[in-house]
N, C-alpha and C. Protein backbone atom coordinates (compact mmCIF):
# COMPACT_ATOMS: atom_id res chain seq x y z
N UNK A 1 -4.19 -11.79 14.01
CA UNK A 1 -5.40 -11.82 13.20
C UNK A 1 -5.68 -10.43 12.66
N UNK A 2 -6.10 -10.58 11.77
CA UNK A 2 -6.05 -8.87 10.76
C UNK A 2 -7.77 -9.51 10.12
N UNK A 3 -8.47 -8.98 10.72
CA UNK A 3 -10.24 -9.36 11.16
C UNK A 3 -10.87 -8.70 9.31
N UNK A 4 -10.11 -7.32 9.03
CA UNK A 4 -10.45 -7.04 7.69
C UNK A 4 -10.18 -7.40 6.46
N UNK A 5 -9.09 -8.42 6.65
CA UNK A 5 -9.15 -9.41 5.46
C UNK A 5 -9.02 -11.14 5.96
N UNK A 6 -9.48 -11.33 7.14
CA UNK A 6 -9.79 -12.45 7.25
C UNK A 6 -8.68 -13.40 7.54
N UNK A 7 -7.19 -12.92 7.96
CA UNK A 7 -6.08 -13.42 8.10
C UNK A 7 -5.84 -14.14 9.52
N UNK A 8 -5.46 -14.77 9.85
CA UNK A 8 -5.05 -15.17 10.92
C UNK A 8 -3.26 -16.37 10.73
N UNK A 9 -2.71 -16.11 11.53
CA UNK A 9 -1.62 -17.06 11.62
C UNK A 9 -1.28 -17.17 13.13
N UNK A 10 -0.57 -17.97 12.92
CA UNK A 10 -0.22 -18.57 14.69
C UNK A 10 1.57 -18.92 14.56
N UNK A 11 2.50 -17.77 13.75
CA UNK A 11 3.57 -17.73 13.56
C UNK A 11 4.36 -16.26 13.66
N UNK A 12 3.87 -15.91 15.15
CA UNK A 12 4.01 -14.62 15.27
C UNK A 12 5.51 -14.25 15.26
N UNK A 13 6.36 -15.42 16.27
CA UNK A 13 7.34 -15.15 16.34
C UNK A 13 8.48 -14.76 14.58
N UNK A 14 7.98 -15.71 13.77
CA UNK A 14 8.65 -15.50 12.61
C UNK A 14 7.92 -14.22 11.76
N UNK A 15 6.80 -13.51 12.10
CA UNK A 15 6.14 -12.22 11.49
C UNK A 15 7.03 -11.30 12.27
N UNK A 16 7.55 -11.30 13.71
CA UNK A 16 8.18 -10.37 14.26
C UNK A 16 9.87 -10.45 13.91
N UNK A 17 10.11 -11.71 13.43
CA UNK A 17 11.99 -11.84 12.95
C UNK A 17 11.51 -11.39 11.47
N UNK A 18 10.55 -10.78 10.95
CA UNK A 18 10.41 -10.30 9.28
C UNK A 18 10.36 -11.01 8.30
N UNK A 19 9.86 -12.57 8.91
CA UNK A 19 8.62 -13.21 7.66
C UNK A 19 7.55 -13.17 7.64
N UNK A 20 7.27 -12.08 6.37
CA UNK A 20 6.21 -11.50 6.32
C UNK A 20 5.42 -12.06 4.82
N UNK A 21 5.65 -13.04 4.25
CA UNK A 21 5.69 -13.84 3.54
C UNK A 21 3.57 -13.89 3.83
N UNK A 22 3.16 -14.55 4.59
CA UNK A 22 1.75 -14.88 4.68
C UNK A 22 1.21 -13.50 4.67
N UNK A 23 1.68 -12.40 5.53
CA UNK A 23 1.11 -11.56 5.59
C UNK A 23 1.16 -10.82 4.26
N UNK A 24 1.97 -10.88 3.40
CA UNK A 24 1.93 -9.28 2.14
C UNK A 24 0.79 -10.85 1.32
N UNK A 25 0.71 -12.13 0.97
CA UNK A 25 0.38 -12.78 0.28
C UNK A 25 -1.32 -12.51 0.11
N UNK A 26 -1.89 -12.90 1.99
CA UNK A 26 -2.81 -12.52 2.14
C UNK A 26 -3.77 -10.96 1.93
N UNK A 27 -2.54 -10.01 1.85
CA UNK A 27 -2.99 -8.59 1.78
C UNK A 27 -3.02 -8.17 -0.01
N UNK A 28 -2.48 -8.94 -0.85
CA UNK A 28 -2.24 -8.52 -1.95
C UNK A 28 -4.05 -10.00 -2.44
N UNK A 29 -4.15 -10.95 -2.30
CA UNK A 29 -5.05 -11.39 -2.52
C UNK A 29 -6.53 -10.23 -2.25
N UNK A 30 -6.12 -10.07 -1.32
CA UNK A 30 -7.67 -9.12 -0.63
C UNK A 30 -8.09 -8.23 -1.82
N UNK A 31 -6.78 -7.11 -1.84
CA UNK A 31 -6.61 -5.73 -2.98
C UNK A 31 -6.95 -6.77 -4.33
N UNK A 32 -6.39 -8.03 -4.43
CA UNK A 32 -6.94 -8.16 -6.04
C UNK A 32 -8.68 -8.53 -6.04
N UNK A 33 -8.95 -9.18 -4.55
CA UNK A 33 -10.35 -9.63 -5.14
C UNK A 33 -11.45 -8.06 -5.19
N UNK A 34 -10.88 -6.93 -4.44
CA UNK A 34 -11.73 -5.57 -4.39
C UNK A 34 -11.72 -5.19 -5.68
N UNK A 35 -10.37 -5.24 -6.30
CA UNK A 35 -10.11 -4.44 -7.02
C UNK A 35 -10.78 -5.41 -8.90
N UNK A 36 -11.13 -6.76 -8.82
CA UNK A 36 -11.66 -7.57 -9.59
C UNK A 36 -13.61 -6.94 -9.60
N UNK A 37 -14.14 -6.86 -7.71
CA UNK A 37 -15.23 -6.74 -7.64
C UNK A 37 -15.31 -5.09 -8.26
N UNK A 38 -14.48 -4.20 -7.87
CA UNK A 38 -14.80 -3.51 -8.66
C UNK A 38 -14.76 -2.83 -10.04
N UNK A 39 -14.20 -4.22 -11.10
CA UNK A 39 -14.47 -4.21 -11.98
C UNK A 39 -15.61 -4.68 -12.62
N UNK A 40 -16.47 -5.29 -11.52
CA UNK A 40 -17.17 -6.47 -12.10
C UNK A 40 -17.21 -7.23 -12.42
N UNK A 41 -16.04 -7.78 -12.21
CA UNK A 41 -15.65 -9.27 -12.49
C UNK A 41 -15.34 -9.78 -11.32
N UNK A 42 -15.85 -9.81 -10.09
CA UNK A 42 -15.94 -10.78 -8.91
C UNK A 42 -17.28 -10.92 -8.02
């Protein structure tokens, strides 16, 4: 669980063999909605 963008998965074993697939998906969503709010458009 990564508590600062609200992530959680229950597929640790495949985050530790380097599918990291949920994790960069969820982290690049976050950066676009900051980076929208701080345009003003979120």
């Amino acid at each position: 669980t990564d508590h600062r963008i609200g992530f959680t998965t229950h597929n640790m074993d495949g985050v530790f063999d380097g599918d990291l697939f949920e994790v960069t998906e969820a982290l690049q969503k976050e950066e676009m909605a900051q980076k929208l709010e701080a345009a003003g458009m979120g």
